[in-house]
Protein backbone atom coordinates (compact mmCIF):
# COMPACT_ATOMS: atom_id res chain seq x y z
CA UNK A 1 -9.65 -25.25 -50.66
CA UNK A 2 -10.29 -21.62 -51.30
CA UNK A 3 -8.90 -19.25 -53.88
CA UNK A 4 -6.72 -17.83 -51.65
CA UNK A 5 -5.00 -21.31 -50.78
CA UNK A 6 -5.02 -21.98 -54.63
CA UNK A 7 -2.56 -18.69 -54.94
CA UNK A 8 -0.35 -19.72 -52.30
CA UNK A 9 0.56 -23.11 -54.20
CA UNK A 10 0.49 -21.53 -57.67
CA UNK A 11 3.42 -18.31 -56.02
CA UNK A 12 5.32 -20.63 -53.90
CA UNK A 13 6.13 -22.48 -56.91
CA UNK A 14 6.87 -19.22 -59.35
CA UNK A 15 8.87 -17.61 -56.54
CA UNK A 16 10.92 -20.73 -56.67
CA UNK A 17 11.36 -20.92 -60.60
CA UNK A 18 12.21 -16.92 -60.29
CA UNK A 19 14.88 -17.23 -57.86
CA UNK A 20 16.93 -19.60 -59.45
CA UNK A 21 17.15 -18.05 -62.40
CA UNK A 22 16.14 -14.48 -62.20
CA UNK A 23 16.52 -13.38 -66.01
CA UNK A 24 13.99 -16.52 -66.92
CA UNK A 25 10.87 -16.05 -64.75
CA UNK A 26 8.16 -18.65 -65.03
CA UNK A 27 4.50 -18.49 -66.90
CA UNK A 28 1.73 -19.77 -65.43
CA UNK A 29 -0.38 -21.44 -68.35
CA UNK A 30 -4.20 -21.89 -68.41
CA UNK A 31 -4.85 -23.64 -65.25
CA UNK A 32 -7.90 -26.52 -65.40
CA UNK A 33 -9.28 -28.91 -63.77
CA UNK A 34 -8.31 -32.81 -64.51
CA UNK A 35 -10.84 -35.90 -64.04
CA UNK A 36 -9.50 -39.67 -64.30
CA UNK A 37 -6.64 -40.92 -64.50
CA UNK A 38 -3.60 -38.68 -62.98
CA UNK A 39 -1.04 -36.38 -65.45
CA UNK A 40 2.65 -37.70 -65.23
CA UNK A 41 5.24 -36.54 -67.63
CA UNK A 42 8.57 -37.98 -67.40
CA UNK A 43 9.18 -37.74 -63.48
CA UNK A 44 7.12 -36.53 -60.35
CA UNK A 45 7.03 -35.92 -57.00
CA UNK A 46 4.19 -36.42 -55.05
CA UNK A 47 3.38 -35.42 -51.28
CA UNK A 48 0.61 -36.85 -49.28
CA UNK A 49 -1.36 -35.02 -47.23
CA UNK A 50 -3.50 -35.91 -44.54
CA UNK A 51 -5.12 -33.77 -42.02
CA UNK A 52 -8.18 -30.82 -42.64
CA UNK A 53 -7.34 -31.64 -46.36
CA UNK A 54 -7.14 -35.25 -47.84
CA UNK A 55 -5.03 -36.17 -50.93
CA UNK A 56 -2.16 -35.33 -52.40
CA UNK A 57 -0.19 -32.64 -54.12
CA UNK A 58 2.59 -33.21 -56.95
CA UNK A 59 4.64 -31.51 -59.58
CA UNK A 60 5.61 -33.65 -62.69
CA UNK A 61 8.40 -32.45 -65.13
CA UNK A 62 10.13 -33.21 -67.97
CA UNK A 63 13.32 -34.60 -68.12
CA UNK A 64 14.34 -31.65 -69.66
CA UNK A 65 13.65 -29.37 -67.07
CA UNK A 66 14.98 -31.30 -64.41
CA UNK A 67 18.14 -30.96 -66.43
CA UNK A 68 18.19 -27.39 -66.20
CA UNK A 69 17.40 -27.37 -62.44
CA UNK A 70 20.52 -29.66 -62.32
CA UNK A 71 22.59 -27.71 -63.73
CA UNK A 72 21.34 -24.77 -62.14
CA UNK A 73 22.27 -26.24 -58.44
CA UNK A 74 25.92 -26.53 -59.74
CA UNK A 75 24.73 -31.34 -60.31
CA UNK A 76 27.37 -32.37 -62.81
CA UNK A 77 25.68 -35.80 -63.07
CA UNK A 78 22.84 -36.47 -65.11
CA UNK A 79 21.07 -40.08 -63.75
CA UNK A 80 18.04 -41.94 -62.80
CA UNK A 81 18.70 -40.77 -59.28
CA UNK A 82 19.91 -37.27 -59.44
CA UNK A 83 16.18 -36.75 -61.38
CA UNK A 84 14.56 -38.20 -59.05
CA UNK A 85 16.14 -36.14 -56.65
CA UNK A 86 16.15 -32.90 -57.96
CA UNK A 87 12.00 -33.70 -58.75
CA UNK A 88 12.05 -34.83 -55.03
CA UNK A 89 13.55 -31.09 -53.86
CA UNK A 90 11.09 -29.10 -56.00
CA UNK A 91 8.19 -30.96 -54.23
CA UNK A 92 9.72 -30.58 -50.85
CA UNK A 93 10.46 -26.70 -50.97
CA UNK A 94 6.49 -26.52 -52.45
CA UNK A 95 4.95 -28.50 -49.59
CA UNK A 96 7.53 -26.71 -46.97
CA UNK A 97 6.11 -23.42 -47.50
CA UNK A 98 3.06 -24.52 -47.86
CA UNK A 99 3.33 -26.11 -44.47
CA UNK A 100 4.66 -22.92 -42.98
CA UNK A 101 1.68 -21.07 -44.50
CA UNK A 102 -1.35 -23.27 -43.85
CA UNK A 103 -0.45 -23.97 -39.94
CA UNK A 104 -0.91 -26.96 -37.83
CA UNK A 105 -3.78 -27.90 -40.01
CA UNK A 106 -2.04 -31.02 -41.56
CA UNK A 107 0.44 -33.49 -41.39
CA UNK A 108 2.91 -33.88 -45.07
CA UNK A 109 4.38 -36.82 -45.97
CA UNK A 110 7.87 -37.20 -47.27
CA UNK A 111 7.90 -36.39 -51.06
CA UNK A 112 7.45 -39.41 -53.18
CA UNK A 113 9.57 -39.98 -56.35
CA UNK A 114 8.24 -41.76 -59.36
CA UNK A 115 7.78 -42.30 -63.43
CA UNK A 116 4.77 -42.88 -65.33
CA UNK A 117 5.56 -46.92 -65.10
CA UNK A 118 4.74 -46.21 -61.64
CA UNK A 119 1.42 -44.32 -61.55
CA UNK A 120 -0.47 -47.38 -60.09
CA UNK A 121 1.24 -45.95 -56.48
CA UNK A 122 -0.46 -42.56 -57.27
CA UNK A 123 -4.25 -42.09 -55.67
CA UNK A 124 -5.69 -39.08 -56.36
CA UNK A 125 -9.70 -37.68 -55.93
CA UNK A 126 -11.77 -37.92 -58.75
CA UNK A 127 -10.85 -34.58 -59.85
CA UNK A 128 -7.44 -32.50 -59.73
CA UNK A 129 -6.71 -28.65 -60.04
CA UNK A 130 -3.98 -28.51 -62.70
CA UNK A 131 -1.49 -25.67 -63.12
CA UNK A 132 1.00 -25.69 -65.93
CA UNK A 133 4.13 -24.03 -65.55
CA UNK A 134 6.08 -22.79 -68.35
CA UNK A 135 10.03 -22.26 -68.22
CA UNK A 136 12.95 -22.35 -69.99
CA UNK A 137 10.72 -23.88 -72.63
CA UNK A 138 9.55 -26.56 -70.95
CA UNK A 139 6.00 -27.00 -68.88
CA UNK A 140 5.60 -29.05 -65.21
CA UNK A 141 2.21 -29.67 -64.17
CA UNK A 142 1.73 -28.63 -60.32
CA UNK A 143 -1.53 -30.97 -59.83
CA UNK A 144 -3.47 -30.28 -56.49
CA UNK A 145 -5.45 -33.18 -55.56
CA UNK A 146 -7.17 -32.30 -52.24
CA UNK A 147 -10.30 -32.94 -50.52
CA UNK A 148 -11.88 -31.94 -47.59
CA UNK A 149 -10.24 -34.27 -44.29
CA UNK A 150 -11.27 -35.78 -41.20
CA UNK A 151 -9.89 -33.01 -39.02
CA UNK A 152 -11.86 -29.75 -38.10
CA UNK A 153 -8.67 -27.87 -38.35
CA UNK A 154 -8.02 -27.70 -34.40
């Protein structure tokens, strides 16, 4: 992937953070590269790609956060499933627009819910792109695992 590509993941996600609460906007930490084993914190969301890029892209938050998107949306109930849910959204407006954006070039899978029980579902390349975002005083990780694909882009 090239910078440019890079930028389009990192404002998709701050544009999202901005608009639902305009008066907090987002901070995008340090960003870094990440070798081994994948980051989870307390949930994630992952979406599989396939296509001129191989791998997978996800955003992991803390519980915390995902509290604050509930409430945000208007989701009285706190759960196991409204989590996972909310986690599952934030992935699936990230890899819509990214979709939009990038073209015909790949085929996304349905986000993915998990924990970090769960990580042995979660392949990922050797290495990862990492970009922490901070808000409301909490930090997700939006983790780009990617590789060049089978497809020539056509």
């Amino acid at each position: 992937m090239d910078v440019r590509q890079f930028q389009l993941f990192r404002q998709i996600t701050l544009d999202y953070f901005a608009k639902l609460a305009p008066g907090d906007a987002p901070v995008l930490e340090a960003p870094y590269l990440h070798f081994g084993d994948p980051e989870l914190l307390d949930y994630a969301s992952l979406v599989r790609i396939q296509g001129e890029y191989e791998g997978c892209v996800y955003l992991t938050s803390p519980i915390p956060m995902l509290q604050d998107l509930l409430r945000i949306n208007g989701e009285p109930e706190v759960s196991e499933r409204t989590l996972r849910d909310m986690c599952r959204e934030l992935s699936n407006v990230i890899s819509g627009n990214a979709s939009q954006a990038f073209g015909g070039n790949w085929d996304i899978s349905v986000p993915i819910s998990m924990t970090p029980a769960e990580r042995g579902t979660l392949s990922l390349p050797p290495s990862a792109f990492v970009m922490p975002i901070r808000w409301r005083g909490s930090t997700a990780l939006l983790v780009i695992g990617l590789y060049p694909g089978g497809r020539n882009g056509a």
